[in-house]
Protein backbone atom coordinates (compact mmCIF):
# COMPACT_ATOMS: atom_id res chain seq x y z
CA UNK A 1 117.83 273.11 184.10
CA UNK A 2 120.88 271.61 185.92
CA UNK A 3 123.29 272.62 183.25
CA UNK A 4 121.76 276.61 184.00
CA UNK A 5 122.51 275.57 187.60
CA UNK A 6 125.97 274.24 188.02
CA UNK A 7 127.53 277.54 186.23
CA UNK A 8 125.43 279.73 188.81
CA UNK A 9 126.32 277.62 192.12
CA UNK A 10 129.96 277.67 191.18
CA UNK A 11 130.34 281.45 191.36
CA UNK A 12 127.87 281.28 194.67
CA UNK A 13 130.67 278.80 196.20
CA UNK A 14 133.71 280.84 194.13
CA UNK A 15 132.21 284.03 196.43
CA UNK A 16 132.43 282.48 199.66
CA UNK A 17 135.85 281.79 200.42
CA UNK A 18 136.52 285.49 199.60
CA UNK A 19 133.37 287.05 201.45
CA UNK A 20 135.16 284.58 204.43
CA UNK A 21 138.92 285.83 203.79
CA UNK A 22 137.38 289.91 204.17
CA UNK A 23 135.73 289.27 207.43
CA UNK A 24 139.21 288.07 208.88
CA UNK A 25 141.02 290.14 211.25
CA UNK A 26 144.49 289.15 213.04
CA UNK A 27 143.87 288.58 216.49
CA UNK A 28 145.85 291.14 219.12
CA UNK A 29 148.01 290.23 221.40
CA UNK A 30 149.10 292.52 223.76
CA UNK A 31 152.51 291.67 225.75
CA UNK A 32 152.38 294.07 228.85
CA UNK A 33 156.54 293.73 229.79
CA UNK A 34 159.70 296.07 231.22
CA UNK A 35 163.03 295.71 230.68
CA UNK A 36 163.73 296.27 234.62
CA UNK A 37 161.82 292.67 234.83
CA UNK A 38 163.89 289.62 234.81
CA UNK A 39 161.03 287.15 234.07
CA UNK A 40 159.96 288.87 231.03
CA UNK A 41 162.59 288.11 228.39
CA UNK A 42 161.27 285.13 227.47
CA UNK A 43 157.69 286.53 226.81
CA UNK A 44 159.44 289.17 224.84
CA UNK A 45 161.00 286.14 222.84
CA UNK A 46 157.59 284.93 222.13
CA UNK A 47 156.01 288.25 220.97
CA UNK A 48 159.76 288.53 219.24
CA UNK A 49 158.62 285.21 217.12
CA UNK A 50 154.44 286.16 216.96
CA UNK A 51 156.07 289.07 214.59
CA UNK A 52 157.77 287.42 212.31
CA UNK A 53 155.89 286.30 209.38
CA UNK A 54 152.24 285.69 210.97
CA UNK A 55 149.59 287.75 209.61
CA UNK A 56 146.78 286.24 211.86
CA UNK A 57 148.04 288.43 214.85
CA UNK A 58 148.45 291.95 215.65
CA UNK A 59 151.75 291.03 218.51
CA UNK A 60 151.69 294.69 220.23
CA UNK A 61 154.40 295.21 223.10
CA UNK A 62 153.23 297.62 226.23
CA UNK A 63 156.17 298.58 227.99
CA UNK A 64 154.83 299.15 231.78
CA UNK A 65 156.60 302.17 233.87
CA UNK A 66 155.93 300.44 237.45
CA UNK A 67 159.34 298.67 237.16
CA UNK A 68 161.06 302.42 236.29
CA UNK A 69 162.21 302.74 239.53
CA UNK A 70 163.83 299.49 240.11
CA UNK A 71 167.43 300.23 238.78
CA UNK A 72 166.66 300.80 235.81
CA UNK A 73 164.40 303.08 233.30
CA UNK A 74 162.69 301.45 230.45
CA UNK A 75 163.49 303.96 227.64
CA UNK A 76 159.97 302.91 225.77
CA UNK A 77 157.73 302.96 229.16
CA UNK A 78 154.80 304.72 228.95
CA UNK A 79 152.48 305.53 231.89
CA UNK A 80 148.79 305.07 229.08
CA UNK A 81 150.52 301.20 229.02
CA UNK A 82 150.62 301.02 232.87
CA UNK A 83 147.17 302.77 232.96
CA UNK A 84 145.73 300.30 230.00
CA UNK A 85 147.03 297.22 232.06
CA UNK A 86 145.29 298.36 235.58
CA UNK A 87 141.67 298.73 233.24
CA UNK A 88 142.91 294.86 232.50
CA UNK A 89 143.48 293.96 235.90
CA UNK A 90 140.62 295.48 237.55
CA UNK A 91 138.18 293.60 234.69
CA UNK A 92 140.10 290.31 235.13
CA UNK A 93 140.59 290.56 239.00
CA UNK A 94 144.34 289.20 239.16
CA UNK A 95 145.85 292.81 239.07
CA UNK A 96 149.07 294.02 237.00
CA UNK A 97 152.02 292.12 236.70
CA UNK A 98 154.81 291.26 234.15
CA UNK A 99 154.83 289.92 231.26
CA UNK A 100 151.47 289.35 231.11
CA UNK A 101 149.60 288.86 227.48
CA UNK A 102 145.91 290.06 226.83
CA UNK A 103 144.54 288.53 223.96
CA UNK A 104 142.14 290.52 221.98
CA UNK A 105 141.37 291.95 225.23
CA UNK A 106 139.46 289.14 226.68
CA UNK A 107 141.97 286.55 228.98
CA UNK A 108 144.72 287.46 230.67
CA UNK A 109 147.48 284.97 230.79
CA UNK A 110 151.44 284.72 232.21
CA UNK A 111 153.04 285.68 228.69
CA UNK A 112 155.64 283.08 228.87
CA UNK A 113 153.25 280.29 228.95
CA UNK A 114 153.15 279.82 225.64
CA UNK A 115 150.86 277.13 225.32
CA UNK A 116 148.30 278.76 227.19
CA UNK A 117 148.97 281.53 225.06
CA UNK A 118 148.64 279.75 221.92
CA UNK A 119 145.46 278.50 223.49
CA UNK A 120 144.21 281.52 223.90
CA UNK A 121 144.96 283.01 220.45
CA UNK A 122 143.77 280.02 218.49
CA UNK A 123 140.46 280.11 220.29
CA UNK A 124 140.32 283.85 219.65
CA UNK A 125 140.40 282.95 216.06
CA UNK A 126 137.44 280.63 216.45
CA UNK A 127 135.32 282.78 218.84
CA UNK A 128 136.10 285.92 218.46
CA UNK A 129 133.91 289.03 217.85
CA UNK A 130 134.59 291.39 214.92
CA UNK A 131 131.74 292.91 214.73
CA UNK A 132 133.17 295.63 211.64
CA UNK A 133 136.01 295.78 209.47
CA UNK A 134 138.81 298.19 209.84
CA UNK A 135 141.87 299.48 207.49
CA UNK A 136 144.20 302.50 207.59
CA UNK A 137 146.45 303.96 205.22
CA UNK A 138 149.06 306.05 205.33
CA UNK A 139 148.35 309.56 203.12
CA UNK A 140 150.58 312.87 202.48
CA UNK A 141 153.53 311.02 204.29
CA UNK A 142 152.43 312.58 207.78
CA UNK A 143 148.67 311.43 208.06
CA UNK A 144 146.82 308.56 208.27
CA UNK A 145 143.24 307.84 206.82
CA UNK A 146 141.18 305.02 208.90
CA UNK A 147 138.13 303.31 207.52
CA UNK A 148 135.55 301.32 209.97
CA UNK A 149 132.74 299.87 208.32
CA UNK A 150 129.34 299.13 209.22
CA UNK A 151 128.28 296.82 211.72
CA UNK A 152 126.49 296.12 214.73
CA UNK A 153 127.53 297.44 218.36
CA UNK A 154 129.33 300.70 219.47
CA UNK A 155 133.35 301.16 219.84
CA UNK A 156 136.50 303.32 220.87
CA UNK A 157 138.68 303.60 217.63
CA UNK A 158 142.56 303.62 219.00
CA UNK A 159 145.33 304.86 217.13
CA UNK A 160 149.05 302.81 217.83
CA UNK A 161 152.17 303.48 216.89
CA UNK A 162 155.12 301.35 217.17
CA UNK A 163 158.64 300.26 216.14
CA UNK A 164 159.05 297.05 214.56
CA UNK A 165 162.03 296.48 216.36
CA UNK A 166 165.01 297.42 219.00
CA UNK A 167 168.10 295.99 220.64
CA UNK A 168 169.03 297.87 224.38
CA UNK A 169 171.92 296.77 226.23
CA UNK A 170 170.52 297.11 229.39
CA UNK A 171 173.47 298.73 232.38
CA UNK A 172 171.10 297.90 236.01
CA UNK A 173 168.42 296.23 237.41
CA UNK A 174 167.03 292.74 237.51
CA UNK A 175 168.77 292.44 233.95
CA UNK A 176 171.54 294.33 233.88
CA UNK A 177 174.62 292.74 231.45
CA UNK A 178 171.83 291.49 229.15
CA UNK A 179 171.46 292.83 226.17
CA UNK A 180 167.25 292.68 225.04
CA UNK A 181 165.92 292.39 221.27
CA UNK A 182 162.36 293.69 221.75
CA UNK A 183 160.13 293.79 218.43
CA UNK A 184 156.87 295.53 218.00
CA UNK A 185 157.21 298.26 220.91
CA UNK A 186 154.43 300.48 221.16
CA UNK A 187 155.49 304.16 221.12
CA UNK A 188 152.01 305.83 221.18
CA UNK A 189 148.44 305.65 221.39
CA UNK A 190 145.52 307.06 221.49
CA UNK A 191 141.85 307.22 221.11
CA UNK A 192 141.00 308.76 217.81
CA UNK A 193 137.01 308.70 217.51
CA UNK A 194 134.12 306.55 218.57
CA UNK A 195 131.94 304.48 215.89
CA UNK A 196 128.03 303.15 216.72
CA UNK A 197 127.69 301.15 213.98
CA UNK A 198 127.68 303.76 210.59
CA UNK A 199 130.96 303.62 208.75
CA UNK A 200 133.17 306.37 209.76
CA UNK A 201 136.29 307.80 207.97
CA UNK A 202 139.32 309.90 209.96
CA UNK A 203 142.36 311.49 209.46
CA UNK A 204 144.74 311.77 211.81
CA UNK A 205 148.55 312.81 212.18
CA UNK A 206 150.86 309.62 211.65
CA UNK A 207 151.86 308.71 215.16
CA UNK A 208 155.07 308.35 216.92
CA UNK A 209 156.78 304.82 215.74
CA UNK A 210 157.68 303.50 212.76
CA UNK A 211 154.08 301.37 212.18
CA UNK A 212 150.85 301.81 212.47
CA UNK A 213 147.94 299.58 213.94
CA UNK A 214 143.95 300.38 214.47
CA UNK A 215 142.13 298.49 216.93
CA UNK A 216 138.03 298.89 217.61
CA UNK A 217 137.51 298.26 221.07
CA UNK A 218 134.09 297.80 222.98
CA UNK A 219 132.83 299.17 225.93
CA UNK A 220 133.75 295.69 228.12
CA UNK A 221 136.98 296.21 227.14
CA UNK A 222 136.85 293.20 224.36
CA UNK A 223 138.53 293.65 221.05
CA UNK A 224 136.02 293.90 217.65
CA UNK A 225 138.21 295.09 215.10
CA UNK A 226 141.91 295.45 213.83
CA UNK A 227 144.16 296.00 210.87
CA UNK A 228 147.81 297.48 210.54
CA UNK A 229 149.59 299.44 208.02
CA UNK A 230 151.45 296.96 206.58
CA UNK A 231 148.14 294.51 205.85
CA UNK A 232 147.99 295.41 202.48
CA UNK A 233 146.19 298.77 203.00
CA UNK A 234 149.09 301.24 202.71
């Protein structure tokens, strides 16, 4: 009887580490940050390093417009990143300021802290909710085909695009003479369909950027699901 066992509860215990390993999702990080800003280059450094080589975040960088008129325009502001950050401030009561980070959409935190930040994203990987999983792939060259699978709970599915990475020498304002390497700038994004639990499928146009990431978002605001293009699912 044991020897019929032992075969049987090694491919149960085989299973789990990959059942485990599928229900993973990199937790996001959003820097919100301007290049008018003086205090934000070394947050930028940070989100600069969260890129490189960790696939247990999603490092997203949401260039605000308020500092536009400053002395000097942020070429990759966007004015859905200024109105995203307000939705933050107004649920986490301290306002909009830069650089702030918003991990997986649940604490707020000064984004060059970086031990509170790396606080915050390790207990995101302990605690937080994913309550489907999510890929996209890139089809025909200009489309995209997203996948969110079943689950429990309703969600906004939002499309991102972004560039991996750019270098601006920047001519006025707080840091003019500096020049800035900025990595994982978002360029776009949108809200591409809602999911309520079912698995859903869409096709969309490849955004503007070079990359693309898919976040679920709940109604509160909290982040439930995430994958990128370059996760293995291009």
């Amino acid at each position: 009887m044991l020897a019929r066992l032992l075969p049987s509860l090694a491919l149960i215990a085989g299973l789990y580490p990959v059942a485990g390993f599928a229900a993973e999702r990199p937790v996001v990080v959003e820097l919100y940050t301007s290049q008018g800003c003086s205090s934000c280059p070394p947050a930028n450094a940070y989100l600069n390093e969260l890129s490189r080589g960790r696939r247990d975040v999603l490092p997203l960088a949401f260039h605000v417009t308020y500092w536009d008129r400053l002395g000097w325009k942020d070429p990759y502001s966007l004015q859905s990143a200024t109105d995203r950050q307000e939705q933050y401030g107004h649920r986490f009561g301290d306002g909009s300021y830069t650089p702030e980070i918003v991990v997986d959409g649940a604490a707020g935190l000064v984004g060059s802290h970086r031990r509170d930040v790396g606080s915050a994203i390790e207990k995101a990987k302990h605690e937080s909710r994913t309550a489907a999983s999510v890929s996209v792939m890139r089809t025909g060259g200009e489309q995209v085909f997203i996948q969110v699978g079943s689950g429990s709970g309703v969600g906004t599915v939002l499309l991102i695009g972004f560039d991996h990475d750019h270098t601006t020498a920047i001519g006025r304002g707080e840091n003019g003479g500096r020049t800035l390497q900025e990595a994982n700038i978002v360029r776009s994004f949108r809200s591409v369909g809602q999911w309520s639990g079912a698995p859903i499928q869409i096709k969309e146009r490849f955004p503007e950027g070079q990359d693309v990431a898919v976040v679920l978002e709940a109604p509160d605001g909290q982040i439930i699901g995430a994958s990128r293009l370059s996760d293995g699912s291009s």
